[in-house]
C-alpha atoms as a PDB file:
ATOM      1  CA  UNK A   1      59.071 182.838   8.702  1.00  0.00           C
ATOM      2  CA  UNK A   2      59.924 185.511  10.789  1.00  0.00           C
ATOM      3  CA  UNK A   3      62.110 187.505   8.711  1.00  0.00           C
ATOM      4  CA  UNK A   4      59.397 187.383   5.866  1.00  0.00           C
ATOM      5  CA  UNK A   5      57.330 189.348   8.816  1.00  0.00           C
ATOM      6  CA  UNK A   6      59.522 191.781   9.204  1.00  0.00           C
ATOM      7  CA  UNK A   7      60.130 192.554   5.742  1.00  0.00           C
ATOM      8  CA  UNK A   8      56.131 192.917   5.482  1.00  0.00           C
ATOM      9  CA  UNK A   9      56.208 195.643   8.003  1.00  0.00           C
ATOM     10  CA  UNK A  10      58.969 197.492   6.565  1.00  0.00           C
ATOM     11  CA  UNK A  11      57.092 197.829   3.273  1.00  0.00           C
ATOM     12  CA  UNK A  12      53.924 199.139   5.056  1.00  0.00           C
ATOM     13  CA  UNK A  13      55.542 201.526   6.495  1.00  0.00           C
ATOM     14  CA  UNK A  14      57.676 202.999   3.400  1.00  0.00           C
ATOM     15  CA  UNK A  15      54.539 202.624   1.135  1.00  0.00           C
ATOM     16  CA  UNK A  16      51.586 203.847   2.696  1.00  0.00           C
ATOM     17  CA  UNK A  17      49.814 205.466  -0.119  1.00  0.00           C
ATOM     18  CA  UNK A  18      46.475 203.621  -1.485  1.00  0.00           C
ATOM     19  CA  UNK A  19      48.268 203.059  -5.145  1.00  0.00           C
ATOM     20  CA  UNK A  20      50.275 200.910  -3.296  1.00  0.00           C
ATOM     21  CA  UNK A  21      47.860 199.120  -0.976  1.00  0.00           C
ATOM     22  CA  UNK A  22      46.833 197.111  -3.596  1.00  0.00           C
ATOM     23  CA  UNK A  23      50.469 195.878  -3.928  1.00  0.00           C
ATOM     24  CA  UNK A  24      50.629 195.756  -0.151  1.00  0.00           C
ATOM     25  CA  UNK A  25      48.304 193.229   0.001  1.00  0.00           C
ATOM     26  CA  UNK A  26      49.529 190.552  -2.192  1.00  0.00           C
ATOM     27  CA  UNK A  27      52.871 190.278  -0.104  1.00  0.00           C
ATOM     28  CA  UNK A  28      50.579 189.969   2.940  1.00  0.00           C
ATOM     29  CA  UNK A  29      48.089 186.928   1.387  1.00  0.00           C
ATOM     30  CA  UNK A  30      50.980 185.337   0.133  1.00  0.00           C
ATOM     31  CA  UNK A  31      52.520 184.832   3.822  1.00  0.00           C
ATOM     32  CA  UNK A  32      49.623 184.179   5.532  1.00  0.00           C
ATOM     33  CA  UNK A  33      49.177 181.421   2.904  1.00  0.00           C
ATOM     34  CA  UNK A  34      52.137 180.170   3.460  1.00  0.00           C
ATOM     35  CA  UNK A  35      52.383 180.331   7.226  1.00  0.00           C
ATOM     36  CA  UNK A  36      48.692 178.356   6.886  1.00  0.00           C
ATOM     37  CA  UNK A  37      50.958 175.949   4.509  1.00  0.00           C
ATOM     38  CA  UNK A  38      53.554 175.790   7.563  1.00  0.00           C
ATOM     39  CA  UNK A  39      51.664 174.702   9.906  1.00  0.00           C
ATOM     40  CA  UNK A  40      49.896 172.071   7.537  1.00  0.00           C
ATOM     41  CA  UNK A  41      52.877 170.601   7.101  1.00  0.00           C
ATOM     42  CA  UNK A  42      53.787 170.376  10.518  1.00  0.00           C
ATOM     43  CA  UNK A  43      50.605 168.910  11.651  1.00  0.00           C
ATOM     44  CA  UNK A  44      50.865 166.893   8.970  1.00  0.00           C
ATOM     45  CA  UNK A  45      54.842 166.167  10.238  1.00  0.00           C
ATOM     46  CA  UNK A  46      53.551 165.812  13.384  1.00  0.00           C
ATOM     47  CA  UNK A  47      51.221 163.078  12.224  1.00  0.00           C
ATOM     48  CA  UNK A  48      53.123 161.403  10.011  1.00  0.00           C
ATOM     49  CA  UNK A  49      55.726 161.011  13.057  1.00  0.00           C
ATOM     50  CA  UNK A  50      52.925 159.426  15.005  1.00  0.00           C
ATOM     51  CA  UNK A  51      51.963 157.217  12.525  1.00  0.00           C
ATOM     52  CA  UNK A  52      55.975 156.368  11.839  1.00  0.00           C
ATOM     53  CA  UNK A  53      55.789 155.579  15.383  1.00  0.00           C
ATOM     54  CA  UNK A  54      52.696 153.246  15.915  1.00  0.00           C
ATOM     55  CA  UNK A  55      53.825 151.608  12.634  1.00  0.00           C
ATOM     56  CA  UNK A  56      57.222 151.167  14.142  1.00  0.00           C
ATOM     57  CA  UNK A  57      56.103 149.580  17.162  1.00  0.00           C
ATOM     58  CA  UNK A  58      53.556 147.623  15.321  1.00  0.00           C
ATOM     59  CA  UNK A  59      56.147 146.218  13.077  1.00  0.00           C
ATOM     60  CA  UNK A  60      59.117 145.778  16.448  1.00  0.00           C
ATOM     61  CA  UNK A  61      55.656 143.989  18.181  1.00  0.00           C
ATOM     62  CA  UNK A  62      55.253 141.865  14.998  1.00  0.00           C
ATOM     63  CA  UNK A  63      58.887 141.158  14.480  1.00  0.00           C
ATOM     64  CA  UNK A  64      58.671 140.024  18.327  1.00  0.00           C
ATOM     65  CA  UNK A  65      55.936 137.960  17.825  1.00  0.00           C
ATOM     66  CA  UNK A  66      57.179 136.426  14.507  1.00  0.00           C
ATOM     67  CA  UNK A  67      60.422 135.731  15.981  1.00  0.00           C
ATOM     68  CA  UNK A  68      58.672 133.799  19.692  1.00  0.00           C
ATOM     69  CA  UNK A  69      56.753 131.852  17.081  1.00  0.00           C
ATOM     70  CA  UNK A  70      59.327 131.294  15.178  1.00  0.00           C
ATOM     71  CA  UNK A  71      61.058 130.161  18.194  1.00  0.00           C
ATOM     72  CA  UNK A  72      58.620 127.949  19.074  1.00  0.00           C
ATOM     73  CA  UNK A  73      58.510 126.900  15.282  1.00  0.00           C
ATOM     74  CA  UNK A  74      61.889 125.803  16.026  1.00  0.00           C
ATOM     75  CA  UNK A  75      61.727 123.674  18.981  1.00  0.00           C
ATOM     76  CA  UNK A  76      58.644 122.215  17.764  1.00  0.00           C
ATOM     77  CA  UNK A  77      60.808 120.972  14.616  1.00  0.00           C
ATOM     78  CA  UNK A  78      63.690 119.857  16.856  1.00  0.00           C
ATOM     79  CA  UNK A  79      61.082 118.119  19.086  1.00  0.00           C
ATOM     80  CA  UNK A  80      59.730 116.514  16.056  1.00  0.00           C
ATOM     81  CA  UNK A  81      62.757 115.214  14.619  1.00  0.00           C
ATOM     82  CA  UNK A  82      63.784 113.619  18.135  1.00  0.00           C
ATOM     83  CA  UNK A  83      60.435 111.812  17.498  1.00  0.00           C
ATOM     84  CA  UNK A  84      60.887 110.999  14.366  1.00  0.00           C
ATOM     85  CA  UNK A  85      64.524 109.573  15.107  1.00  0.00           C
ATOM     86  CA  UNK A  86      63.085 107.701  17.800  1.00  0.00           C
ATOM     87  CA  UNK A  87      60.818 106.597  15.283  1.00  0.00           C
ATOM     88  CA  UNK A  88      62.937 105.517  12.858  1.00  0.00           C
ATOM     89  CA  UNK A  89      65.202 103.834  15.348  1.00  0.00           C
ATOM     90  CA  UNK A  90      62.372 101.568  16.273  1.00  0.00           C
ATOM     91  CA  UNK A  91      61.579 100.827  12.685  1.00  0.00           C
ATOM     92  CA  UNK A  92      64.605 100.219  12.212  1.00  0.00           C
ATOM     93  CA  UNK A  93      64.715  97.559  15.409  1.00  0.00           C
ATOM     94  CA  UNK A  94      61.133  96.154  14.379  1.00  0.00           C
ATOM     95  CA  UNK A  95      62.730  95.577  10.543  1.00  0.00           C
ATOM     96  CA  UNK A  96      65.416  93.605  12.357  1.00  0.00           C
ATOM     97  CA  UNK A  97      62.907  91.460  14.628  1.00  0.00           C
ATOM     98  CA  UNK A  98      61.174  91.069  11.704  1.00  0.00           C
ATOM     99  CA  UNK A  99      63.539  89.768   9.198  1.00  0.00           C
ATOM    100  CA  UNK A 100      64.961  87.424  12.104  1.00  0.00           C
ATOM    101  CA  UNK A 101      61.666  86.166  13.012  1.00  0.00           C
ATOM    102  CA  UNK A 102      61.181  85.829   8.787  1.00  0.00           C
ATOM    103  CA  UNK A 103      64.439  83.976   8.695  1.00  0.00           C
ATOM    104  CA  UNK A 104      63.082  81.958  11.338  1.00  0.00           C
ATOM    105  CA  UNK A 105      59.509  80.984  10.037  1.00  0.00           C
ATOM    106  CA  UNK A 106      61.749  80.223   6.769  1.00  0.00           C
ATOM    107  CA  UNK A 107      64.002  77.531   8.785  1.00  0.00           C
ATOM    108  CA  UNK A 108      60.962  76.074  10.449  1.00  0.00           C
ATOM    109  CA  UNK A 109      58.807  75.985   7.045  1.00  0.00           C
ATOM    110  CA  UNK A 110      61.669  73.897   5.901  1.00  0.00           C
ATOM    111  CA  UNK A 111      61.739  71.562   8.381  1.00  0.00           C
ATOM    112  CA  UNK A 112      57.903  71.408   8.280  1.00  0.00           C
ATOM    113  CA  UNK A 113      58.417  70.568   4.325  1.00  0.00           C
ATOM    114  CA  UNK A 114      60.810  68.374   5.297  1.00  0.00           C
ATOM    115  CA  UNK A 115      58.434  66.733   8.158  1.00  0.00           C
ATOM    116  CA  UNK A 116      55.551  66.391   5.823  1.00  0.00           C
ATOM    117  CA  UNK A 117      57.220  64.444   3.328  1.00  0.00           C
ATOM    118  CA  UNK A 118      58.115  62.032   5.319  1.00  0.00           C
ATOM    119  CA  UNK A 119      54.897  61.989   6.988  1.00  0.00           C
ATOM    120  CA  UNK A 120      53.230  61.443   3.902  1.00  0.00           C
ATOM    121  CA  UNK A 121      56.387  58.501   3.063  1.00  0.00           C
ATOM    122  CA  UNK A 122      54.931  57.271   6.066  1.00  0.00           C
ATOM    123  CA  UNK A 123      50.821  57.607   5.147  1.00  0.00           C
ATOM    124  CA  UNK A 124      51.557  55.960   2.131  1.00  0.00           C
ATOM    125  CA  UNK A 125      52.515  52.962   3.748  1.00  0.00           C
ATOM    126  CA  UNK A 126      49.967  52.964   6.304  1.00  0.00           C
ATOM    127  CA  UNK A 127      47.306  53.231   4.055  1.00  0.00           C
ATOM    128  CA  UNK A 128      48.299  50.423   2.404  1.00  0.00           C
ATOM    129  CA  UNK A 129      48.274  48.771   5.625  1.00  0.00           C
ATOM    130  CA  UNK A 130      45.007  50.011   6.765  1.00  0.00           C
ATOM    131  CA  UNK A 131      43.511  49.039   3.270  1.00  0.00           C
ATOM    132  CA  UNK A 132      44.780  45.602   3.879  1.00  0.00           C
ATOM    133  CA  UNK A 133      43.527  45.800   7.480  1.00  0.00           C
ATOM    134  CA  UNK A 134      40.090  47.043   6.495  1.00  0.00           C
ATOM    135  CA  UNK A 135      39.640  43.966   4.006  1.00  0.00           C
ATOM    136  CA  UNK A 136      40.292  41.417   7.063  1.00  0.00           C
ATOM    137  CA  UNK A 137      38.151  43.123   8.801  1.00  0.00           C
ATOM    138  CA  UNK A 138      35.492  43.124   6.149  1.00  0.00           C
ATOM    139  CA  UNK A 139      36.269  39.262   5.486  1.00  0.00           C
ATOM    140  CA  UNK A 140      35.905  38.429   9.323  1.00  0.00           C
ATOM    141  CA  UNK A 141      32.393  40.897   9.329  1.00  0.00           C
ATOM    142  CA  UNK A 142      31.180  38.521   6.709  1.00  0.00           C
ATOM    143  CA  UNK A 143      32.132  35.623   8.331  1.00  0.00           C
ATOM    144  CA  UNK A 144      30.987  36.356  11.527  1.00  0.00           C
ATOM    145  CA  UNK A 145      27.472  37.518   9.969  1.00  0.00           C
ATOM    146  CA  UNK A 146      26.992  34.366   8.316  1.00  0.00           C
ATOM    147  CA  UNK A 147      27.900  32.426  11.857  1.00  0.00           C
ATOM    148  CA  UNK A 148      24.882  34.608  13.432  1.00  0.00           C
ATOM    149  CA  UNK A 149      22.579  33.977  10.783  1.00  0.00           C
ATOM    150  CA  UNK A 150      22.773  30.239  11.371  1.00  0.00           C
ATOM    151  CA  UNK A 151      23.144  30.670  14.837  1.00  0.00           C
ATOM    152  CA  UNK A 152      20.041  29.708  17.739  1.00  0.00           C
ATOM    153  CA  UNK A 153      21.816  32.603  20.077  1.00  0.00           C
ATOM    154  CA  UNK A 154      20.747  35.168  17.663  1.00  0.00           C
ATOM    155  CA  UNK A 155      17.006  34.304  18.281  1.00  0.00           C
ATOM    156  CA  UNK A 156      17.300  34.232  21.458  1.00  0.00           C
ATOM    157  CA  UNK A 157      19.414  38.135  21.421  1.00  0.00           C
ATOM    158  CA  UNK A 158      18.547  40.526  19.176  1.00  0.00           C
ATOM    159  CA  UNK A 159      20.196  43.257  17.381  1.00  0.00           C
ATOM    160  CA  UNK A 160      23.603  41.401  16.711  1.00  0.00           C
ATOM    161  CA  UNK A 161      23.599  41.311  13.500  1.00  0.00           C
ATOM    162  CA  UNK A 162      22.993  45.226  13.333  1.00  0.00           C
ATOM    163  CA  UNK A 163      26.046  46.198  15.242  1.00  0.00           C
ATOM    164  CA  UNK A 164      28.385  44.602  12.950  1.00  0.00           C
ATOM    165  CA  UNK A 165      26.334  46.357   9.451  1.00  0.00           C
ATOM    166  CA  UNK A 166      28.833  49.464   9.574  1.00  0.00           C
ATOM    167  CA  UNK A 167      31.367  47.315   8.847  1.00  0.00           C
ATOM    168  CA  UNK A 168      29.867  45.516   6.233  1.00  0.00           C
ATOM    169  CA  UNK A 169      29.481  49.706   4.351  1.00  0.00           C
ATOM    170  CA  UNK A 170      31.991  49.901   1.871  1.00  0.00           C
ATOM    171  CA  UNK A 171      31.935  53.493   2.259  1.00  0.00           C
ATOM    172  CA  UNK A 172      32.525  53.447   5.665  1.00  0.00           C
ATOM    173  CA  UNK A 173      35.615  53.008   7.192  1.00  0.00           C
ATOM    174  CA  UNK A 174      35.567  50.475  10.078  1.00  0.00           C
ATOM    175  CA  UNK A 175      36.422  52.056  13.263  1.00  0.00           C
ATOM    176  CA  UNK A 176      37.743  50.513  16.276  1.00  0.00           C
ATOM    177  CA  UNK A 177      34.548  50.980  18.101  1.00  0.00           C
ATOM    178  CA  UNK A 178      33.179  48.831  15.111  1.00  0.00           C
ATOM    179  CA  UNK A 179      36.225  45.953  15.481  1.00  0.00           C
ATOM    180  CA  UNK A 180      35.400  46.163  19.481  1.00  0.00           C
ATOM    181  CA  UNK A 181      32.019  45.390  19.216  1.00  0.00           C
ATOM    182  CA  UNK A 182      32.553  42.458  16.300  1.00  0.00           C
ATOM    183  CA  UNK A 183      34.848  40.813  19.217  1.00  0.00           C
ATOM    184  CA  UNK A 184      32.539  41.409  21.797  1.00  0.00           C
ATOM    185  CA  UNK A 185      29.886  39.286  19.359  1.00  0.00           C
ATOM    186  CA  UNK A 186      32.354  36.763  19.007  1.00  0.00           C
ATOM    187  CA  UNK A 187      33.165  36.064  21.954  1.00  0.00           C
ATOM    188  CA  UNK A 188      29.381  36.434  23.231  1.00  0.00           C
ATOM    189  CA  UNK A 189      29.018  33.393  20.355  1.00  0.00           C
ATOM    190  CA  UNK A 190      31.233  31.700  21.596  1.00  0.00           C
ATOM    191  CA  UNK A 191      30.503  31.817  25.480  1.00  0.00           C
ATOM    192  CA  UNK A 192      26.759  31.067  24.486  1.00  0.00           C
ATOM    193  CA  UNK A 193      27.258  28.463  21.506  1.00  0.00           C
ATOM    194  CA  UNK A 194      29.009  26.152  24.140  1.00  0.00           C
ATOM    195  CA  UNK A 195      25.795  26.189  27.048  1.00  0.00           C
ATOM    196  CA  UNK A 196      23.444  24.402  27.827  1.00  0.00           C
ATOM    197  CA  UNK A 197      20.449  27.756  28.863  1.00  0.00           C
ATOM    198  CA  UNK A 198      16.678  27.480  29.872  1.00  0.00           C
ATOM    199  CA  UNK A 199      14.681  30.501  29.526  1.00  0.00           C
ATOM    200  CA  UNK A 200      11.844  32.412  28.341  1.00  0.00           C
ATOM    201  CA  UNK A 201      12.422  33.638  25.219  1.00  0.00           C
ATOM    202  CA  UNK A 202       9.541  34.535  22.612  1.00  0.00           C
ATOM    203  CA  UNK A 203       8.932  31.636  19.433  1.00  0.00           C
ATOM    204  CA  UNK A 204       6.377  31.035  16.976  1.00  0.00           C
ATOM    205  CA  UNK A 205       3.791  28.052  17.498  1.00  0.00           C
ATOM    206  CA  UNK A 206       3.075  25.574  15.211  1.00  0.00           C
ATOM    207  CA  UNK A 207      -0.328  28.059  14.689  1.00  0.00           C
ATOM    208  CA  UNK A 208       1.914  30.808  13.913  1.00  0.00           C
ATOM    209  CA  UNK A 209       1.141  33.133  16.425  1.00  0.00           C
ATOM    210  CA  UNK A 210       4.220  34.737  18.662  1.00  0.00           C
ATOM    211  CA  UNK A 211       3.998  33.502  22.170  1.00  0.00           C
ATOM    212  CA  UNK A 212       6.463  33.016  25.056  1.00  0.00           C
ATOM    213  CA  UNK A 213       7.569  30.037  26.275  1.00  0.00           C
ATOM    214  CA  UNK A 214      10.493  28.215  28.252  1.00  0.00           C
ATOM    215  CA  UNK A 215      13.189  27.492  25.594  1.00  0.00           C
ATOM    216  CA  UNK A 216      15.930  24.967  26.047  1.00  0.00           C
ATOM    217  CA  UNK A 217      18.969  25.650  23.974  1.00  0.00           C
ATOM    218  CA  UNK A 218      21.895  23.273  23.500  1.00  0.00           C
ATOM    219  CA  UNK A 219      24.295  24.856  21.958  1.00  0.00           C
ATOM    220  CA  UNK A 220      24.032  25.745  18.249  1.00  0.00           C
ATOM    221  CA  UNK A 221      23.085  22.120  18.327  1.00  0.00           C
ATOM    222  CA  UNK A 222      19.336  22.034  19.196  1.00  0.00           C
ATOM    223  CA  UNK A 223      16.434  24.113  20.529  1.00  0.00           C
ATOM    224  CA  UNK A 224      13.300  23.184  22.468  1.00  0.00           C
ATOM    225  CA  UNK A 225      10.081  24.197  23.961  1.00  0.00           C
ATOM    226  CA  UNK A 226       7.701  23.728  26.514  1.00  0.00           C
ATOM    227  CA  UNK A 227       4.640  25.209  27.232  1.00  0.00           C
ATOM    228  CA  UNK A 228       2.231  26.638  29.937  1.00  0.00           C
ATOM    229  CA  UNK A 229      -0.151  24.248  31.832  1.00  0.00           C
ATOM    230  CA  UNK A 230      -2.813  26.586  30.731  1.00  0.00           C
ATOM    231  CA  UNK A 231      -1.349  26.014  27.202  1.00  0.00           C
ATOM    232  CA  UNK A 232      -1.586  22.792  26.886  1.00  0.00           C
ATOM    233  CA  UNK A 233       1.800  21.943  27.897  1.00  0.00           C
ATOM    234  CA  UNK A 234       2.942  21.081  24.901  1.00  0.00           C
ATOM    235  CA  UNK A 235       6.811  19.883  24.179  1.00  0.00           C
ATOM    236  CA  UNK A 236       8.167  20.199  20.919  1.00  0.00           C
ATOM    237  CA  UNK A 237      11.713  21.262  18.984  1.00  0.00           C
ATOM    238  CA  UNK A 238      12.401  24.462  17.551  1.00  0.00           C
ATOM    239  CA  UNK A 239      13.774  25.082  14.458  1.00  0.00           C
ATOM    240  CA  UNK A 240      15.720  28.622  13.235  1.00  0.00           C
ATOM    241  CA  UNK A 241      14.613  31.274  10.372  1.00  0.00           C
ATOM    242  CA  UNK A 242      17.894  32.579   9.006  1.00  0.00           C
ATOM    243  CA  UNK A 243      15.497  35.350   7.501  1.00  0.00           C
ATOM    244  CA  UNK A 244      13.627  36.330  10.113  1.00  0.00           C
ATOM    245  CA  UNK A 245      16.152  35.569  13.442  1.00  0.00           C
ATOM    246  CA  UNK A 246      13.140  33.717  14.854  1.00  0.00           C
ATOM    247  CA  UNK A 247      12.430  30.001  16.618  1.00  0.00           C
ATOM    248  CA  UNK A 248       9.327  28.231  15.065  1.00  0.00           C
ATOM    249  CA  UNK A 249       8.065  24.934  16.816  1.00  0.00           C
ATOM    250  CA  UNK A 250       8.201  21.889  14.287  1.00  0.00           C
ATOM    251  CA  UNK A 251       4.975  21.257  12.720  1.00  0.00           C
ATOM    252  CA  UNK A 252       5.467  17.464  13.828  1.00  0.00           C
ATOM    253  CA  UNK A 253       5.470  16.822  17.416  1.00  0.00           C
ATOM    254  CA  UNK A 254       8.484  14.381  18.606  1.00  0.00           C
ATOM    255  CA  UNK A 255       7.503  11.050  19.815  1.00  0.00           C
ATOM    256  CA  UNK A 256       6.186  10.862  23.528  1.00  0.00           C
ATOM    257  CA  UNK A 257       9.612   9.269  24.889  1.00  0.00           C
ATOM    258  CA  UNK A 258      11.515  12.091  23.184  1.00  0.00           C
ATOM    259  CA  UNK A 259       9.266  14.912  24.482  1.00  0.00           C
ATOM    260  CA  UNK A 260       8.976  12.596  27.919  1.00  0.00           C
ATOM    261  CA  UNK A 261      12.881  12.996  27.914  1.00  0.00           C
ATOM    262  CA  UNK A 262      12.886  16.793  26.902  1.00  0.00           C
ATOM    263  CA  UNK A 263      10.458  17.248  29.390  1.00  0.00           C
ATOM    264  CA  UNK A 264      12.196  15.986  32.548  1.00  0.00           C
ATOM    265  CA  UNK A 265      15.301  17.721  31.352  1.00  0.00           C
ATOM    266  CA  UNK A 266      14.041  21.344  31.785  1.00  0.00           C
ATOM    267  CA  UNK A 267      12.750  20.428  34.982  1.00  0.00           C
ATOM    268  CA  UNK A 268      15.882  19.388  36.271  1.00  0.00           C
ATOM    269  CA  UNK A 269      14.913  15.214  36.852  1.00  0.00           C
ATOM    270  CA  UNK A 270      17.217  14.205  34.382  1.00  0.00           C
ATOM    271  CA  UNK A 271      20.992  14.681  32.933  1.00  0.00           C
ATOM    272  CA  UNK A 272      19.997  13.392  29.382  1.00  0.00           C
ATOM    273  CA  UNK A 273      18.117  15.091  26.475  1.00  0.00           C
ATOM    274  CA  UNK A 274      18.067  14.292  23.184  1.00  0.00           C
ATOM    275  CA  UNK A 275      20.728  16.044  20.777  1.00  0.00           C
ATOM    276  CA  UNK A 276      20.168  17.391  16.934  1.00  0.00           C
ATOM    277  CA  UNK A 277      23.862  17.430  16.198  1.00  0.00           C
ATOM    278  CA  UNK A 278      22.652  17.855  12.328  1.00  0.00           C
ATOM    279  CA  UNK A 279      22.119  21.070  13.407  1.00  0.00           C
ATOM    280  CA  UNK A 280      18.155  20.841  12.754  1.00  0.00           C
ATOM    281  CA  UNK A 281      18.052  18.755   9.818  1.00  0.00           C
ATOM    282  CA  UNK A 282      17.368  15.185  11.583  1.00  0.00           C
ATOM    283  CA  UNK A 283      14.410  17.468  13.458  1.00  0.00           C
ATOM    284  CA  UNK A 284      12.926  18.676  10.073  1.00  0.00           C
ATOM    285  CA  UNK A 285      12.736  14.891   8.669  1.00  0.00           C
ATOM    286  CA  UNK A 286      10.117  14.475  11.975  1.00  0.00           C
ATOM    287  CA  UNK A 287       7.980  16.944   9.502  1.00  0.00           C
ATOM    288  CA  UNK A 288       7.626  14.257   7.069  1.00  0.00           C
ATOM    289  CA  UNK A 289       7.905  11.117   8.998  1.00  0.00           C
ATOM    290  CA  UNK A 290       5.066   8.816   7.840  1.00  0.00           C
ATOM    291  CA  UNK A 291       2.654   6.551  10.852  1.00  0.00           C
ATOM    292  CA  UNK A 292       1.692   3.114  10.324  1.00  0.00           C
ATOM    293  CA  UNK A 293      -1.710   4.499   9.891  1.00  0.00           C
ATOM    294  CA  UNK A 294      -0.681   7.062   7.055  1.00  0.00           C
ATOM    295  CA  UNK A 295       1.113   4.661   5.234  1.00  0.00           C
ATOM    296  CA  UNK A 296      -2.157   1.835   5.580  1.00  0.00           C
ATOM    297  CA  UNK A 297      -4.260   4.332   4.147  1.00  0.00           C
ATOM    298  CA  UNK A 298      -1.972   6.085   1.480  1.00  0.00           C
ATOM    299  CA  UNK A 299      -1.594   2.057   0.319  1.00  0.00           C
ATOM    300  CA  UNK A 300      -5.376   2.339  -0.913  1.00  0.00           C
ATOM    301  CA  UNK A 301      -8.141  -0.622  -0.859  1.00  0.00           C
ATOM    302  CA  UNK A 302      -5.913  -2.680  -1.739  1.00  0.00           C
ATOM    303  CA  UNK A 303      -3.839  -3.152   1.129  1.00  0.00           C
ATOM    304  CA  UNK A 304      -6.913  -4.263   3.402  1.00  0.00           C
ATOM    305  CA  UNK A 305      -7.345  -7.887   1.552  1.00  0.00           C
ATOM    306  CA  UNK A 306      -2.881  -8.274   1.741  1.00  0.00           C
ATOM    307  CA  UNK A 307      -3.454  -7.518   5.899  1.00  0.00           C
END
């Protein structure tokens, strides 16, 4: 730049006529162009240096950054693959639990095949038994109901026959509760059927109305009443209603030495009274027992002129 200067001045000096200013001129714009140019492109250096350098340490500040996060990148996938091995080892451990506690429920579902086989060996033959059972205890249900229904205890305590009904169901299956309570009646029949009892106990009169009276009962054998003063104090047998589980009085009354006899009995004067051991039907000929006087006058007139 310089020496174009001094090569400038040099000309102005040898040339300093005005045909040549003209010429003197054009040397002059050109360099001053160009040293405008220069220091363009310096500034423009100068720039681009500063831009070179920001870039630079944007891109060293970048790679830095990259490079921590790629660090970090990196432990995090180490860190995660520790995990995940620890992971997969206790898959891996779980898998074998598993399959061992599989193997297991395998060996005991076996057995448990095994055990329910011979369970059900064993229910088949105890249903058989129980079937078996079930029909004795059906045939002794029947029996026993047909002992109550000709029975004088089951007037005098109701409800018997009820308790023994669920065994009588056919779709029921007799429980022991049922059995225990058929061999509590039972028994009950039999501690009652063989004594001799005296109390109040409700019966139908021979007007058919329900009243309550002292009842004598011998047994199964025979049943008798007595009534109230204020009654009439009337003395008469009593007969059973299979039916109905009641005691009716006789429509007959016994003869006076029988109801004398029945009569000191419940009052305790006497050891003896008299027995039905037909088990009521001797009592229910009384009903049709014919007097002297019934059979005079069912003779007609002509049995006046034979007397």
């Amino acid at each position: 730049m310089k020496s174009c200067l001094n090569l400038c001045a040099c000309l102005g000096k040898l040339f300093r006529s005005r045909s040549l200013r003209f010429f003197l001129c054009l040397p002059v714009l050109l360099c001053s162009n160009i040293s405008i140019f220069a220091e363009d492109m310096r500034e423009t250096a100068i720039q681009a240096e500063k831009m070179r350098k920001e870039v630079l340490g944007k891109a060293i500040l970048e790679e830095e950054m990259a490079k921590k996060e790629a660090d970090e990148s990196l432990k995090k996938i180490f860190s995660d693959k520790n995990i995940l091995a620890q992971a997969i080892l206790q898959i891996k451990a779980e898998n074998k639990a598993t399959k061992k506690a599989n193997d297991d429920l395998e060996k005991e579902n076996k057995r448990l095949v095994k055990l329910e086989e011979e369970l059900a060996e064993k229910f088949s033959g105890m249903d058989a038994m129980a079937r078996e059972l079930t029909g004795f205890a059906r045939i002794a249900a029947k029996d026993l109901d047909a002992l109550l229904q000709q029975s004088l205890q089951s007037d005098m305590v109701s409800g018997r026959a009820e308790k023994i009904t669920p065994i009588l169901n056919k779709s029921k299956f007799p429980g022991m509760n049922d059995i225990r309570a058929m061999i509590d009646i039972l028994f009950e029949e039999i501690k009652r059927s063989g004594a001799v009892r005296i109390e109040d106990g409700p019966m139908i009169d021979r007007s058919g109305k329900e009243i309550r009276s002292k009842i004598l009962t011998i047994g199964n054998f025979t049943a008798a009443y007595q009534l109230p003063d204020e009654m009439g104090n009337e003395t008469g047998f009593l007969i059973s209603s299979d039916k109905n589980s009641r005691l009716f009085a006789l429509s007959g009354l016994p003869a006076s030495s029988v109801a004398k006899k029945l009569r000191r009995y419940m009052k305790g004067e006497s050891d003896e009274a008299p027995i039905d051991i037909s088990r009521g039907a001797a009592l229910r000929l009384l009903t049709h027992r014919v007097s002297l006087k019934e059979q005079i006058q069912s003779g007609g007139p002509i049995v006046w002129p034979i007397l």
